[in-house]
C-alpha atoms as a PDB file:
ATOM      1  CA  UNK A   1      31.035 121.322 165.889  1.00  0.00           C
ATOM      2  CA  UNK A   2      30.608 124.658 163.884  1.00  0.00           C
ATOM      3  CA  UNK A   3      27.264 125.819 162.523  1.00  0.00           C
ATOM      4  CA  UNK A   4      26.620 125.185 158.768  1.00  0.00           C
ATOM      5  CA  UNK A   5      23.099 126.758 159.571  1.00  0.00           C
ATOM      6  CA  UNK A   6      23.677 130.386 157.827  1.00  0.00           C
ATOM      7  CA  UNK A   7      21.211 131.314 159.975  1.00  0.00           C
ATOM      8  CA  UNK A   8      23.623 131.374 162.548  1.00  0.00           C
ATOM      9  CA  UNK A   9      26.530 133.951 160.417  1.00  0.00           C
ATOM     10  CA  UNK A  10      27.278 136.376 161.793  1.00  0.00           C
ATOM     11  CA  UNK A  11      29.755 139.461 159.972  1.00  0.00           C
ATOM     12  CA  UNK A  12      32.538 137.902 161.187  1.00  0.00           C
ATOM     13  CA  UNK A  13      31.826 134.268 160.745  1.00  0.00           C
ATOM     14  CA  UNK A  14      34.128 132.293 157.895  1.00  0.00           C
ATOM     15  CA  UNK A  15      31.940 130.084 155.677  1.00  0.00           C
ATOM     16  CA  UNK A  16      34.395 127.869 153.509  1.00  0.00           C
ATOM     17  CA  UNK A  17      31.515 127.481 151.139  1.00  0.00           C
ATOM     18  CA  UNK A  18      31.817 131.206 150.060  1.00  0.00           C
ATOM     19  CA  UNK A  19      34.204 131.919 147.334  1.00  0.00           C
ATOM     20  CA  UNK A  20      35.708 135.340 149.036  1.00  0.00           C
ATOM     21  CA  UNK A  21      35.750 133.138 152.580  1.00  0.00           C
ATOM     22  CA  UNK A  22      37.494 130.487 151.265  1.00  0.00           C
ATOM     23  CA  UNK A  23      40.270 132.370 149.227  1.00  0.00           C
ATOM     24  CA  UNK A  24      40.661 134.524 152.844  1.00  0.00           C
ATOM     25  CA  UNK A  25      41.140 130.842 154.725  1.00  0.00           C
ATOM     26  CA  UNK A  26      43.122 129.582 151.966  1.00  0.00           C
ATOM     27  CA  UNK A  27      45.862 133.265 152.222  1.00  0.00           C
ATOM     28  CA  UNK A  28      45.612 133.196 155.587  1.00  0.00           C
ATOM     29  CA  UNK A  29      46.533 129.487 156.161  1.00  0.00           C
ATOM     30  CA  UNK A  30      48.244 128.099 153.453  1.00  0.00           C
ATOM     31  CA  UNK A  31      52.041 128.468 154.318  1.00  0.00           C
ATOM     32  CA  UNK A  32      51.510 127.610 158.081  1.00  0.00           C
ATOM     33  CA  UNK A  33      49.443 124.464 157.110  1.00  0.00           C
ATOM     34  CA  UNK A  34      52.278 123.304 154.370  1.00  0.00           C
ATOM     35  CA  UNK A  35      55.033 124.274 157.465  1.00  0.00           C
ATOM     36  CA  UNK A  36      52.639 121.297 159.783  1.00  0.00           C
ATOM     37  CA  UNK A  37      52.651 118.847 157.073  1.00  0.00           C
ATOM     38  CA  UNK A  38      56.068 119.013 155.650  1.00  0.00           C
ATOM     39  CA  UNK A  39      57.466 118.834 158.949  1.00  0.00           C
ATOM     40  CA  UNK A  40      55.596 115.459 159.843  1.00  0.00           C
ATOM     41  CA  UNK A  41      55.906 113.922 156.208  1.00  0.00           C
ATOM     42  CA  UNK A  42      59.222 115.686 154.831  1.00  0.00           C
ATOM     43  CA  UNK A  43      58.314 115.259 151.263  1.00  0.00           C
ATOM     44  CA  UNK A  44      57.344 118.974 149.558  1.00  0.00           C
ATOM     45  CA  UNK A  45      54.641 116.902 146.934  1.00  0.00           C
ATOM     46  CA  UNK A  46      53.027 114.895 150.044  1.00  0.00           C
ATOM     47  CA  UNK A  47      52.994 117.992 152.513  1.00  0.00           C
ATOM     48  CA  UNK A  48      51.324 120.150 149.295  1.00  0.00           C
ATOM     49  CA  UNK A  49      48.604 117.290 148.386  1.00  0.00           C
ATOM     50  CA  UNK A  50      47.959 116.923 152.292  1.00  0.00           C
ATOM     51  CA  UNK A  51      46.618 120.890 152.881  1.00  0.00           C
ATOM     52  CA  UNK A  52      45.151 120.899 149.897  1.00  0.00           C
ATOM     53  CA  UNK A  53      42.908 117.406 150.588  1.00  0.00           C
ATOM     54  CA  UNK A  54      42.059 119.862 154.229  1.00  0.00           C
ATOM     55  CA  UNK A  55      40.614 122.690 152.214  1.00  0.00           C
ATOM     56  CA  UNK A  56      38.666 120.506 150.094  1.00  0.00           C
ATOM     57  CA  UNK A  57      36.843 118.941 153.210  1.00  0.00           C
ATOM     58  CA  UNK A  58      36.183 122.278 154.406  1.00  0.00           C
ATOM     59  CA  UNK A  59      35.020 123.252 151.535  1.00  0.00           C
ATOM     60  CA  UNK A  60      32.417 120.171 150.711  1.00  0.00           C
ATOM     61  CA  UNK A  61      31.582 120.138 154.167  1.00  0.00           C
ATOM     62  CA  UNK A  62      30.432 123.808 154.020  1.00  0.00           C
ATOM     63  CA  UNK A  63      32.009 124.544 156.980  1.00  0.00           C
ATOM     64  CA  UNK A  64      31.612 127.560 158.621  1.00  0.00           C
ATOM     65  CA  UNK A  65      33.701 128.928 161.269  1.00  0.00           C
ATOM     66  CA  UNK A  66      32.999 132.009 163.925  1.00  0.00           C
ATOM     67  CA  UNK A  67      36.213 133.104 163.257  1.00  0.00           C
ATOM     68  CA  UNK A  68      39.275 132.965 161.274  1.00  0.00           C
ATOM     69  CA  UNK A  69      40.938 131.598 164.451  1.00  0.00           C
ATOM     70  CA  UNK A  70      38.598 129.157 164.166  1.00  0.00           C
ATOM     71  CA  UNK A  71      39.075 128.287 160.953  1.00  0.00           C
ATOM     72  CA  UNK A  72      43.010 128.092 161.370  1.00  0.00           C
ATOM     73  CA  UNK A  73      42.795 125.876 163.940  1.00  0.00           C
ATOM     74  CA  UNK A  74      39.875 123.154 162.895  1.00  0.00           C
ATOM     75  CA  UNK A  75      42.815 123.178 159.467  1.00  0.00           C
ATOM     76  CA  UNK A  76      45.734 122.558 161.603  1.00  0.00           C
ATOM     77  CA  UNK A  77      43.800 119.335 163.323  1.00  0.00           C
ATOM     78  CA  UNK A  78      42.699 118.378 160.308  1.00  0.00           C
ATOM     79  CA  UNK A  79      46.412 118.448 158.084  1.00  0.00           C
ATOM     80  CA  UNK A  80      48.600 117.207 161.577  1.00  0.00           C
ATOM     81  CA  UNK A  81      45.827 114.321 161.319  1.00  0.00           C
ATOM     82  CA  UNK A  82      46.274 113.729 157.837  1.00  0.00           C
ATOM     83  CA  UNK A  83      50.002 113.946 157.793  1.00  0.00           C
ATOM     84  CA  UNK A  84      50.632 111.584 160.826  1.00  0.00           C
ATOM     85  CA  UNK A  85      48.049 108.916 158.988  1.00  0.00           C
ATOM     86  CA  UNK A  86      50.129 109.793 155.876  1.00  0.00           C
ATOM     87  CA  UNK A  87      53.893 109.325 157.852  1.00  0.00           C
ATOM     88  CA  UNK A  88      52.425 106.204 160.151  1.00  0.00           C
ATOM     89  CA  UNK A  89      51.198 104.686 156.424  1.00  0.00           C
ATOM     90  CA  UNK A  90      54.513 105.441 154.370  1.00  0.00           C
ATOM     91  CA  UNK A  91      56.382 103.834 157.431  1.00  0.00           C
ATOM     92  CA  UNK A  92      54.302 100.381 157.099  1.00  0.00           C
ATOM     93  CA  UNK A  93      54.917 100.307 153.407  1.00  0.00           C
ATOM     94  CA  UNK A  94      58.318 100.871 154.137  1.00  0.00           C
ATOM     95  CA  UNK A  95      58.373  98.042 156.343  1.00  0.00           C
ATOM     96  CA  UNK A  96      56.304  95.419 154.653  1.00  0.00           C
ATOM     97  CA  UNK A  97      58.629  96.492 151.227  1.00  0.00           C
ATOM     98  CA  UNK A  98      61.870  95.507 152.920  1.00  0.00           C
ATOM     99  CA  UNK A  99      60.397  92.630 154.563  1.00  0.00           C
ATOM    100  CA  UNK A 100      58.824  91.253 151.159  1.00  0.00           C
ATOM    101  CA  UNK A 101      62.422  92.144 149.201  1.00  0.00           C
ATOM    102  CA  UNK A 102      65.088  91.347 151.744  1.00  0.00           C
ATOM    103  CA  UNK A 103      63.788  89.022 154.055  1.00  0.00           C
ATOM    104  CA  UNK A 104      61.888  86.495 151.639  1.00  0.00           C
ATOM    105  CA  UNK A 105      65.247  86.537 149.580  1.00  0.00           C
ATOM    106  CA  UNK A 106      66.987  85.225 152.514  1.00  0.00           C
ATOM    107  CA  UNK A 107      64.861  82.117 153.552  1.00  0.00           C
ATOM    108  CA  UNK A 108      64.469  81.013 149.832  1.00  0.00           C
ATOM    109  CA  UNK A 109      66.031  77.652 149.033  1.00  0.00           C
ATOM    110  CA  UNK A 110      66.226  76.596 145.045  1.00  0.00           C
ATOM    111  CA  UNK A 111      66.592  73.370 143.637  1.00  0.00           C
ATOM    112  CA  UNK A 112      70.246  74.024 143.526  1.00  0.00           C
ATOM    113  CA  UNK A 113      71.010  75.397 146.999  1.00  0.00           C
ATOM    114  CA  UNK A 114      69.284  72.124 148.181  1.00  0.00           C
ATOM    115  CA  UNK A 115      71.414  69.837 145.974  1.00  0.00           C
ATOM    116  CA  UNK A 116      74.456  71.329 147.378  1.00  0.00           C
ATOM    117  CA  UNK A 117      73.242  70.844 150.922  1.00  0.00           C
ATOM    118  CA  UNK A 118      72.613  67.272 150.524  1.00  0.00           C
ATOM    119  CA  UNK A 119      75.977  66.678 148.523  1.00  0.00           C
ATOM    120  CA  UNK A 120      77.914  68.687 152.267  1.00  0.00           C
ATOM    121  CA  UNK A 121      75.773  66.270 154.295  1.00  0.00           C
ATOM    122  CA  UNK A 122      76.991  63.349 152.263  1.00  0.00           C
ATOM    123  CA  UNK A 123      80.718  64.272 152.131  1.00  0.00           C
ATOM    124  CA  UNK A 124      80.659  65.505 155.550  1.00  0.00           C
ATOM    125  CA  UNK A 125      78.929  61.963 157.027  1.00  0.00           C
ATOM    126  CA  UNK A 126      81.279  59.913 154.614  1.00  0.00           C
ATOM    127  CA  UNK A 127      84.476  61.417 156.239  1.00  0.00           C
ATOM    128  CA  UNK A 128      83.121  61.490 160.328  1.00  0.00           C
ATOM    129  CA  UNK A 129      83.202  57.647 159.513  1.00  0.00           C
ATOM    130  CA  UNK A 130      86.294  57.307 158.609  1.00  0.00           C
ATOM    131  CA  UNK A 131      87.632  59.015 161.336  1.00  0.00           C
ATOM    132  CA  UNK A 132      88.915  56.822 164.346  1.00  0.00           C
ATOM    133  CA  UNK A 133      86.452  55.985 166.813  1.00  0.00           C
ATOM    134  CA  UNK A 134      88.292  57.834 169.821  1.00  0.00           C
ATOM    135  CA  UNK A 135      88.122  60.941 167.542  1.00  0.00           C
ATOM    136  CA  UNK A 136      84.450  60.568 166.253  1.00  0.00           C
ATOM    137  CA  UNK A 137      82.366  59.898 169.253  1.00  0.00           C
ATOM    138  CA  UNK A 138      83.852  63.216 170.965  1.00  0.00           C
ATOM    139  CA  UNK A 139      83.269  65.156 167.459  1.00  0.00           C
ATOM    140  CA  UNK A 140      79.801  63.529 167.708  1.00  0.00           C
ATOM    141  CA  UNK A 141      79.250  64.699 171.111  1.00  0.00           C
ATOM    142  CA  UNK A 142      80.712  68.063 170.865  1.00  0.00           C
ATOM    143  CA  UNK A 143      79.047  69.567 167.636  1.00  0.00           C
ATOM    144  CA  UNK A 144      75.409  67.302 167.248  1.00  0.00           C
ATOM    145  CA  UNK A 145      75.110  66.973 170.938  1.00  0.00           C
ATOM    146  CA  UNK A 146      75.948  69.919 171.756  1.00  0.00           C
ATOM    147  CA  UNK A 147      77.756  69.115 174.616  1.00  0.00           C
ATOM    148  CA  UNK A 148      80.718  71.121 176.298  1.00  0.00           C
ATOM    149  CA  UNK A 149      83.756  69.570 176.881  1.00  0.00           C
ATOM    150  CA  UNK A 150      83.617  69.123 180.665  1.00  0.00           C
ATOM    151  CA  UNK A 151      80.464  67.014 180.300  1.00  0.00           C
ATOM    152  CA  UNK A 152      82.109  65.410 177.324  1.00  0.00           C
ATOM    153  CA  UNK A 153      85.279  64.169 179.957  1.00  0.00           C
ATOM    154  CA  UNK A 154      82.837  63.314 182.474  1.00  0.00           C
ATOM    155  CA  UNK A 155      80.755  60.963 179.845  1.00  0.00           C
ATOM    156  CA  UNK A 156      83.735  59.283 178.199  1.00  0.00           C
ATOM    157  CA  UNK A 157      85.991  59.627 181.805  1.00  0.00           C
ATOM    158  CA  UNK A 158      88.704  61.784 179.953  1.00  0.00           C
ATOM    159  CA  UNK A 159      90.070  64.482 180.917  1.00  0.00           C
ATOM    160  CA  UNK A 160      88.627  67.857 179.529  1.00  0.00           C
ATOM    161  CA  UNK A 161      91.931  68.608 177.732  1.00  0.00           C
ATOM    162  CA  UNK A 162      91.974  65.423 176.316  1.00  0.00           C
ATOM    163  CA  UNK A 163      89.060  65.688 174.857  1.00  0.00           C
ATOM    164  CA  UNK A 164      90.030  69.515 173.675  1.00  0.00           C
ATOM    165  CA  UNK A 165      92.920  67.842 172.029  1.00  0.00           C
ATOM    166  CA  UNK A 166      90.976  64.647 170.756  1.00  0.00           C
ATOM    167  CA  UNK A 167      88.240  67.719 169.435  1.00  0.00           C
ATOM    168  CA  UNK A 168      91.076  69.309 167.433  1.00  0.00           C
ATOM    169  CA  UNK A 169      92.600  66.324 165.768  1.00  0.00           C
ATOM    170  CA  UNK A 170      88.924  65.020 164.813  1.00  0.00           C
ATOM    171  CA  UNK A 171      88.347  68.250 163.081  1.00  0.00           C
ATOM    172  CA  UNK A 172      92.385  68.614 161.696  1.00  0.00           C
ATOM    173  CA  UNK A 173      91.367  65.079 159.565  1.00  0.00           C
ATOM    174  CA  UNK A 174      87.934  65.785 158.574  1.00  0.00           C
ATOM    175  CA  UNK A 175      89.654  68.729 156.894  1.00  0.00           C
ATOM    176  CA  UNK A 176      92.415  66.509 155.419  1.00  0.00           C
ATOM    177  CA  UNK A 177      89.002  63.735 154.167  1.00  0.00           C
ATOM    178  CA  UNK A 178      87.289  66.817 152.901  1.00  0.00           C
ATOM    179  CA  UNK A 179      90.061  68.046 151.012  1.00  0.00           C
ATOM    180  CA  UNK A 180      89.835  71.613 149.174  1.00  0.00           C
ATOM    181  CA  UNK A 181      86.768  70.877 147.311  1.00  0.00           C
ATOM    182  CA  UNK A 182      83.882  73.350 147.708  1.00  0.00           C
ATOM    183  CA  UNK A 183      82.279  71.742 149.877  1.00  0.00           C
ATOM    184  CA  UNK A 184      78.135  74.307 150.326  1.00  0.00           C
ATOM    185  CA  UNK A 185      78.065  73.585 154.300  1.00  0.00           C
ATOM    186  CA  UNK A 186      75.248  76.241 155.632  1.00  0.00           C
END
């Protein structure tokens, strides 16, 4: 760490402390520093507040430096620090924004979304059982049991284009039972 003992200054030391020391720090640095920043947080205001938040530590930490080298580079730590924090921070907010906006939207049911739900359930169950039983149980089998149709054949000993076929008509009259009504299926 650098002295803050002036004991320790020599003619060429940098004390941020010093009005003259700082201003020289703040010339020599100033563009270079806003360069880091704005490169890591690409926004001019954020970059600007960043540098300036570096030279106030300096400054209330009394700081002083051997050199202007010195100085320079404890800055550059100090703003790329800053600026990634700044970047890392913007990006979480970013994320937990969308998340909160978008993604909660999506998963929210109302009262009315559920209504409509139950009402597809009910007009979709009413017409399976009206279908003929050939045509129901491989309906049954195919879309809640998730079966494919070879298994299907090899349950109800059908062939696996009959039951393709038998699939197809099932769905053909649930359409017809249905009718064109708007019919909320999710």
């Amino acid at each position: 760490m650098f002295s803050l003992n002036k004991g320790n200054l020599t003619e060429q030391s940098i004390n941020c402390a010093d009005p003259k020391d700082f201003r020289k720090v703040y010339d020599a640095t100033m563009q270079l520093l806003f360069k880091i920043s704005y490169k890591v947080v690409d926004d001019e205001e954020a970059a600007e507040d960043l540098v300036h938040d570096s030279y106030i530590k300096a400054n209330e930490k009394k700081m002083v430096f051997p050199s202007m080298d010195d100085a320079k580079f404890w800055l550059i730590r100090v703003v790329k620090n800053a600026s990634l924090n700044y970047a890392k921070r913007k990006t979480r907010e970013a994320k937990a924004y969308h998340k909160a906006l978008y993604e909660g939207r999506q998963q929210m049911d109302s009262g009315e979304v559920d209504l409509l739900k139950k009402e597809a359930q009910n007009i979709a169950l009413s017409a399976l059982k009206k279908l003929p039983d050939n045509l129901r149980e491989v309906l049954v089998l195919r879309e809640y049991g998730e079966m494919n149709y070879k298994d299907i054949g090899k349950q109800l000993g059908i062939s696996e284009g009959n039951v393709k076929v038998r699939v197809f008509r099932a769905r053909e009259q649930l359409t017809k039972l249905i009718g064109e009504e708007d019919v909320y299926l999710p």
